[in-house]
Protein backbone atom coordinates (compact mmCIF):
# COMPACT_ATOMS: atom_id res chain seq x y z
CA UNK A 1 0.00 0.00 0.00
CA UNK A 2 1.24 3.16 -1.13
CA UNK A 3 1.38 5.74 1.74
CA UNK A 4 1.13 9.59 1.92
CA UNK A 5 4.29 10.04 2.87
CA UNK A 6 6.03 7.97 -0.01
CA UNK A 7 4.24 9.91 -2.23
CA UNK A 8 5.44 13.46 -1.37
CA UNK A 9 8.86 13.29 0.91
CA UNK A 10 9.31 14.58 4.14
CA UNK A 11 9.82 18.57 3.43
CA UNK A 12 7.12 19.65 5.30
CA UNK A 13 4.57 22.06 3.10
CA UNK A 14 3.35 24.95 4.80
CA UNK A 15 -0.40 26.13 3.35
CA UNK A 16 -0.41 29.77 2.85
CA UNK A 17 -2.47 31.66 5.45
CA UNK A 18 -3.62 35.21 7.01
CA UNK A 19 0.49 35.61 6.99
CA UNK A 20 0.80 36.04 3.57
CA UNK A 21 -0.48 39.63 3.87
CA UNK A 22 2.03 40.74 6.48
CA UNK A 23 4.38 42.39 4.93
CA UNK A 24 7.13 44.17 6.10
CA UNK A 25 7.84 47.30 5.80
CA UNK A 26 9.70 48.95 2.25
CA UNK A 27 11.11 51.76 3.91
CA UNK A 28 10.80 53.84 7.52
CA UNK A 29 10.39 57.54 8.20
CA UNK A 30 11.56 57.77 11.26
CA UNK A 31 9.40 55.25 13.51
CA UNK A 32 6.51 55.62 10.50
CA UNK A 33 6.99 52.17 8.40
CA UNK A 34 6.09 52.56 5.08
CA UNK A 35 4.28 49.48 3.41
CA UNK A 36 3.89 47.93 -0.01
CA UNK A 37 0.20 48.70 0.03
CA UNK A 38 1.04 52.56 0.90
CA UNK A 39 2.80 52.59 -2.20
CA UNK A 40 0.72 51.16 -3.89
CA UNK A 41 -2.52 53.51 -2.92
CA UNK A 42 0.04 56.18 -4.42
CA UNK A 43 0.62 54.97 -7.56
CA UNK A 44 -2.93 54.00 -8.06
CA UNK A 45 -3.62 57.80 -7.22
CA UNK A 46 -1.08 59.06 -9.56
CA UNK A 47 -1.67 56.64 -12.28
CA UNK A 48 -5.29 57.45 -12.42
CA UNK A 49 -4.98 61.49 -12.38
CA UNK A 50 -1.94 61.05 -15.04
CA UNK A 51 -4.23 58.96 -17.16
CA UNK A 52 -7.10 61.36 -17.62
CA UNK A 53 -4.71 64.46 -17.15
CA UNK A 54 -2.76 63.49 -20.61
CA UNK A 55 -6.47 61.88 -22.20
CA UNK A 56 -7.79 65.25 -22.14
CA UNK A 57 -5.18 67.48 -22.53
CA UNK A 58 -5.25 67.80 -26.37
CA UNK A 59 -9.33 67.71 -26.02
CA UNK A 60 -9.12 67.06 -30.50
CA UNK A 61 -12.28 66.40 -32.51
CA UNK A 62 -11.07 63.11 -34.09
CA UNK A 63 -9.35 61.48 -30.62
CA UNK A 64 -5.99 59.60 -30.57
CA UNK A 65 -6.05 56.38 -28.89
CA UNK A 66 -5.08 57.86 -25.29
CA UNK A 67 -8.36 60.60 -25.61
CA UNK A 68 -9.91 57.91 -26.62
CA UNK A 69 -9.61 55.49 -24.07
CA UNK A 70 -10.00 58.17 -21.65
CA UNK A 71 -13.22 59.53 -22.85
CA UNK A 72 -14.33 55.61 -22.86
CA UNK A 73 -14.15 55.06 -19.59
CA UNK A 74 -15.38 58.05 -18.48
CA UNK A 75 -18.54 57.80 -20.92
CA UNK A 76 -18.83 54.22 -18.95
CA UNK A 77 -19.03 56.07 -15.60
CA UNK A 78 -20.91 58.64 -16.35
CA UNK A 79 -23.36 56.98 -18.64
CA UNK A 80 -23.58 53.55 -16.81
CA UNK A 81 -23.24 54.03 -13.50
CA UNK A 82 -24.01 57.34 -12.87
CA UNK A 83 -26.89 58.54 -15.08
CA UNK A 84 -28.65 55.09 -14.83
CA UNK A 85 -28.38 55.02 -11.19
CA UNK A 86 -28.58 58.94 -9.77
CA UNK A 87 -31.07 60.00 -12.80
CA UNK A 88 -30.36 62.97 -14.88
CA UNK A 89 -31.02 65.65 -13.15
CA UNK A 90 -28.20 65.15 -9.94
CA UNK A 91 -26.13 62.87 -11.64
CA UNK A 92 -23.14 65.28 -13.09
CA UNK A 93 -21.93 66.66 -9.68
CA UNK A 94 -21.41 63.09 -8.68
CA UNK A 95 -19.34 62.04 -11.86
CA UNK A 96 -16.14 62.88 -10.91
CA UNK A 97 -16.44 61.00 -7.67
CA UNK A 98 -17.25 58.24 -9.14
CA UNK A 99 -14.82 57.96 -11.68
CA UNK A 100 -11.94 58.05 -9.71
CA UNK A 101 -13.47 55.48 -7.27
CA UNK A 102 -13.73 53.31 -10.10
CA UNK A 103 -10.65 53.52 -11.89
CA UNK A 104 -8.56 54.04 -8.41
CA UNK A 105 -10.41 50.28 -7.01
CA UNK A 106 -9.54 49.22 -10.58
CA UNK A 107 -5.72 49.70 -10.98
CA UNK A 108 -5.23 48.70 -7.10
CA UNK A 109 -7.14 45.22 -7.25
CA UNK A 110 -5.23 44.91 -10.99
CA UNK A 111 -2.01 45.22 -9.33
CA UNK A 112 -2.65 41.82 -7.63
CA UNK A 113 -2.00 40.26 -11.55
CA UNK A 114 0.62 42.36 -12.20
CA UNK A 115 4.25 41.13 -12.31
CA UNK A 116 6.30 42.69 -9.74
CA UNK A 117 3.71 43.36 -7.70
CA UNK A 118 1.21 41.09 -7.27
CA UNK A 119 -0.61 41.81 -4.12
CA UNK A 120 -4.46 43.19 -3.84
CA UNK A 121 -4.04 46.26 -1.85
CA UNK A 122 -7.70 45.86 -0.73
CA UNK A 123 -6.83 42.90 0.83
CA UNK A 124 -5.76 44.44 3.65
CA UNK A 125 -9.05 45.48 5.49
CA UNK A 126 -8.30 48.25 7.19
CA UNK A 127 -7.38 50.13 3.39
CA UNK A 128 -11.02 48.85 2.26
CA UNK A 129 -12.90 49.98 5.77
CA UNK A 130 -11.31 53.52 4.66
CA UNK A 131 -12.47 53.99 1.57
CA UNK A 132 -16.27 52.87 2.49
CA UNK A 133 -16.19 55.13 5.42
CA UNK A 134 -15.57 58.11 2.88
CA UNK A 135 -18.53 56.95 0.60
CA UNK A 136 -20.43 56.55 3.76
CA UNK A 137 -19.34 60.17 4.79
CA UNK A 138 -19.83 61.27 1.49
CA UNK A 139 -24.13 60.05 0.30
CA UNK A 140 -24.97 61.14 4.43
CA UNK A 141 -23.57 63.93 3.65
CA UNK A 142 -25.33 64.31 0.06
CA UNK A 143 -28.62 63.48 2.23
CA UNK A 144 -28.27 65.74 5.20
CA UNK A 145 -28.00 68.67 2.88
CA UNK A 146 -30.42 68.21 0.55
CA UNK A 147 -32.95 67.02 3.79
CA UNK A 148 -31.66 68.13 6.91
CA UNK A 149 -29.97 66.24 9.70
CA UNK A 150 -33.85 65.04 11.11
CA UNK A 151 -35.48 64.60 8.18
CA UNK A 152 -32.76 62.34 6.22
CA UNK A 153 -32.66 60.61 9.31
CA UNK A 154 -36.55 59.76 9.53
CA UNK A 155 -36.83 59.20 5.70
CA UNK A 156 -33.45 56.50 6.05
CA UNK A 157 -35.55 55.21 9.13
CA UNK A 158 -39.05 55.17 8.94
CA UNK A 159 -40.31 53.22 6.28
CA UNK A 160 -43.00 54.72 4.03
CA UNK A 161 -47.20 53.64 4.47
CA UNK A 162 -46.05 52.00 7.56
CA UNK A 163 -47.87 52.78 10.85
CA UNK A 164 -48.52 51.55 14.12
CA UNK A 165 -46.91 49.24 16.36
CA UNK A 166 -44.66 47.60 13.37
CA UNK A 167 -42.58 50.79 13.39
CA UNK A 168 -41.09 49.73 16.92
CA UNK A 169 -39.64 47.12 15.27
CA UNK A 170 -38.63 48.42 11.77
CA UNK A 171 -37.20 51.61 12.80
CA UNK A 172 -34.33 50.13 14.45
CA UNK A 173 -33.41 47.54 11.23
CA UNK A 174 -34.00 50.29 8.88
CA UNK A 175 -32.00 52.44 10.82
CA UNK A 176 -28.95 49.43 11.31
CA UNK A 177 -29.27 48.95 7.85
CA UNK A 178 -28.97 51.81 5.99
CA UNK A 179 -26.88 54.09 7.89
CA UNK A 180 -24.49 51.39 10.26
CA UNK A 181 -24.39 48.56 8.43
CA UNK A 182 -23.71 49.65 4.83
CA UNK A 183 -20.27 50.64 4.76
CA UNK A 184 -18.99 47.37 6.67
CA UNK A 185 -20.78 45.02 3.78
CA UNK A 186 -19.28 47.41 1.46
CA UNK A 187 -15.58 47.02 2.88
CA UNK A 188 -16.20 43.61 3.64
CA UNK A 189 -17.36 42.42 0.29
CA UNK A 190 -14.39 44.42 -1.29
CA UNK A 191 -11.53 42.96 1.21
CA UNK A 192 -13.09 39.08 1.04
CA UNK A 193 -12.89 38.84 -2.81
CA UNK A 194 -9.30 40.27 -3.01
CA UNK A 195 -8.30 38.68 0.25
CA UNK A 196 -9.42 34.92 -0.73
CA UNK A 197 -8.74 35.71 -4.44
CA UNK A 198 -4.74 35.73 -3.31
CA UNK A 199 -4.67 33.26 -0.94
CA UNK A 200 -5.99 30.92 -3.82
CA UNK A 201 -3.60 31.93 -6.36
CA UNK A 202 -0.56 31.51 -3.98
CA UNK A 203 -1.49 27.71 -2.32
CA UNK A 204 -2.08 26.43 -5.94
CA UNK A 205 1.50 28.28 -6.62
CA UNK A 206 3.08 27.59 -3.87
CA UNK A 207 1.38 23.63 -3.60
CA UNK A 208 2.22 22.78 -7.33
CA UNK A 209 5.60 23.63 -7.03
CA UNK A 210 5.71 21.73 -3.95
CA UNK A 211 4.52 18.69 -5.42
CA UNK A 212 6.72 19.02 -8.25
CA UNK A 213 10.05 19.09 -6.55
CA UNK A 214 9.08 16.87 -3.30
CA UNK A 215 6.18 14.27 -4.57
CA UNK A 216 6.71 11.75 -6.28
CA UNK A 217 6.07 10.51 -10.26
CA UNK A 218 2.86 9.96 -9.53
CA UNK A 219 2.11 13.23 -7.53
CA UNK A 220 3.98 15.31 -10.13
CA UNK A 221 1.34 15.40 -12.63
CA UNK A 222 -1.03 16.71 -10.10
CA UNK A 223 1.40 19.89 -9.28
CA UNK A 224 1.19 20.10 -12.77
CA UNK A 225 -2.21 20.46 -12.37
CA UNK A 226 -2.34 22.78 -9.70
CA UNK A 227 0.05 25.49 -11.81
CA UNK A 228 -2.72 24.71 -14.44
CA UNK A 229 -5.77 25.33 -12.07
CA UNK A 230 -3.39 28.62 -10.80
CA UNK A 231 -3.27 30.12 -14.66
CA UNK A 232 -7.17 29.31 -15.14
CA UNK A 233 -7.75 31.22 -11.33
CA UNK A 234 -5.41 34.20 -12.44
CA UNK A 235 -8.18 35.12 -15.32
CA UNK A 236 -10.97 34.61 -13.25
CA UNK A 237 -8.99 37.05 -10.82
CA UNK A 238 -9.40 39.53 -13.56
CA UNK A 239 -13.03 39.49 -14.05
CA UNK A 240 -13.35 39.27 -10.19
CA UNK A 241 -11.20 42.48 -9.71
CA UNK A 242 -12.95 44.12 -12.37
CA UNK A 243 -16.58 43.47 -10.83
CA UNK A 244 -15.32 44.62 -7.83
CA UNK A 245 -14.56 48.07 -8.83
CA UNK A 246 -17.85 47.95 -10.53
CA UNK A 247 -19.76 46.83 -7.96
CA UNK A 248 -18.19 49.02 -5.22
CA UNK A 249 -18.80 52.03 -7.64
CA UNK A 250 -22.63 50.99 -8.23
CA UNK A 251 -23.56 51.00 -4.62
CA UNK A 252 -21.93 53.97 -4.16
CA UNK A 253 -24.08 55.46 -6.67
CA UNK A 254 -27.26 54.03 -5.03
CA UNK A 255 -26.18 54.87 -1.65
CA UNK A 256 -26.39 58.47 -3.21
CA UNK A 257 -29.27 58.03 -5.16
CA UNK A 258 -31.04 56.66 -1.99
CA UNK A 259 -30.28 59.68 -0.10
CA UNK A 260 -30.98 62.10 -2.37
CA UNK A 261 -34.99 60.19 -3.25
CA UNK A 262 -37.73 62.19 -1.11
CA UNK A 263 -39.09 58.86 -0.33
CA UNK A 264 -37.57 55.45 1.72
């Protein structure tokens, strides 16, 4: 009987966990440590504002390829994300907001496919709680002033044709759900696609290539496998990354929409 242990030698494989994400630090500024995903929120920043800087700098009637790929993207905001969602009389103000949410989520989750970098800087939660608490500052905001502070609050709150003793218990879940609990599902669902999105890339990496040089002939063909199953993952990493930055950037145009309605 063929046992485990004949099959794959005795190097010990260690499964990739949480520990993955810790990384040290690049560089220190004194006792601040300055991190990979730091870096990378900075060159997402300038890479986006570069982008559209130099796509509509020469503003021609018959665009090059740079205009137009900027004015493609932005047409994709502004047309189906914003306009579809806000409506057309609000929607403009909210454009530019949106755009550079989307494009900014976009180039940071892309940089977890990119060579030499390769790490979702969303995957770290703490980066993905801080950009949902400024969309959640941002559509209260949007609501307070077009309502005022009470009557955004009731119209988030109290549920519309609803009376009577079923408002004891509504109020409260309304209340949890659209002004509490809407910027943690919106990190969370953000940082749990990018977090588990990377962990699966690196064990089939990291467990093919163990199986390769430890197992044995007949557990070689299955790291083979695994690099195989790690290619076929990295595409659907694309797509995933991609709907995240579109998803993130639709809610934040409902959340908006939402507060700016005159009815719950």
């Amino acid at each position: 009987m063929i046992s485990a242990a004949s099959l794959i030698r005795t190097e010990s494989f260690e499964a990739p966990g949480p520990g993955i994400f810790d990384l040290p630090p690049v560089f220190s500024i004194g006792s601040f440590d300055v991190t990979k995903p730091m870096l990378q929120l900075v060159l997402a920043g300038v890479l986006v504002f570069g982008f559209f800087y130099l796509a509509s700098k020469q503003r021609a009637m018959v665009p090059g390829k740079l205009q137009f790929a900027g004015e493609s993207g932005y047409n994709f905001v502004r047309n189906s994300i914003a306009r579809d969602i806000i409506g057309g009389h609000d929607f403009m103000k909210f454009v530019p907001y949106l755009l550079a949410t989307f494009f900014f989520l976009l180039i940071n989750n892309f940089f977890a496919s990119t060579p030499f970098i390769q790490f979702p800087t969303f995957s770290r939660s703490g980066i993905a709680y801080a950009l949902a608490g400024l969309s959640w500052i941002i559509y209260n905001a949007v609501g307070i002033h077009k309502h005022g502070f009470v009557g955004y609050f009731k119209l988030q709150s109290v549920p519309s044709g609803i009376k009577g003793p079923m408002l004891l218990l509504l109020v409260p879940l309304e209340f949890l759900s659209n002004i509490l609990v809407r910027p943690v599902t919106l990190a969370l669902r953000l940082f749990c696609n990018m977090f588990a999105g990377h962990i699966l890339l690196v064990l089939f990496a990291t467990g093919g290539h163990h199986m390769l040089v430890h197992g044995s002939a007949l557990i070689k063909p299955v790291g083979i496998l695994a690099w195989v199953l790690a290619i076929a993952v990295s595409f659907l990493e694309l797509l995933v990354q991609f709907l995240q930055a579109y998803v993130f950037t639709l809610l934040n145009a409902m959340y908006i929409s939402g507060a700016l309605s005159d009815e719950h």
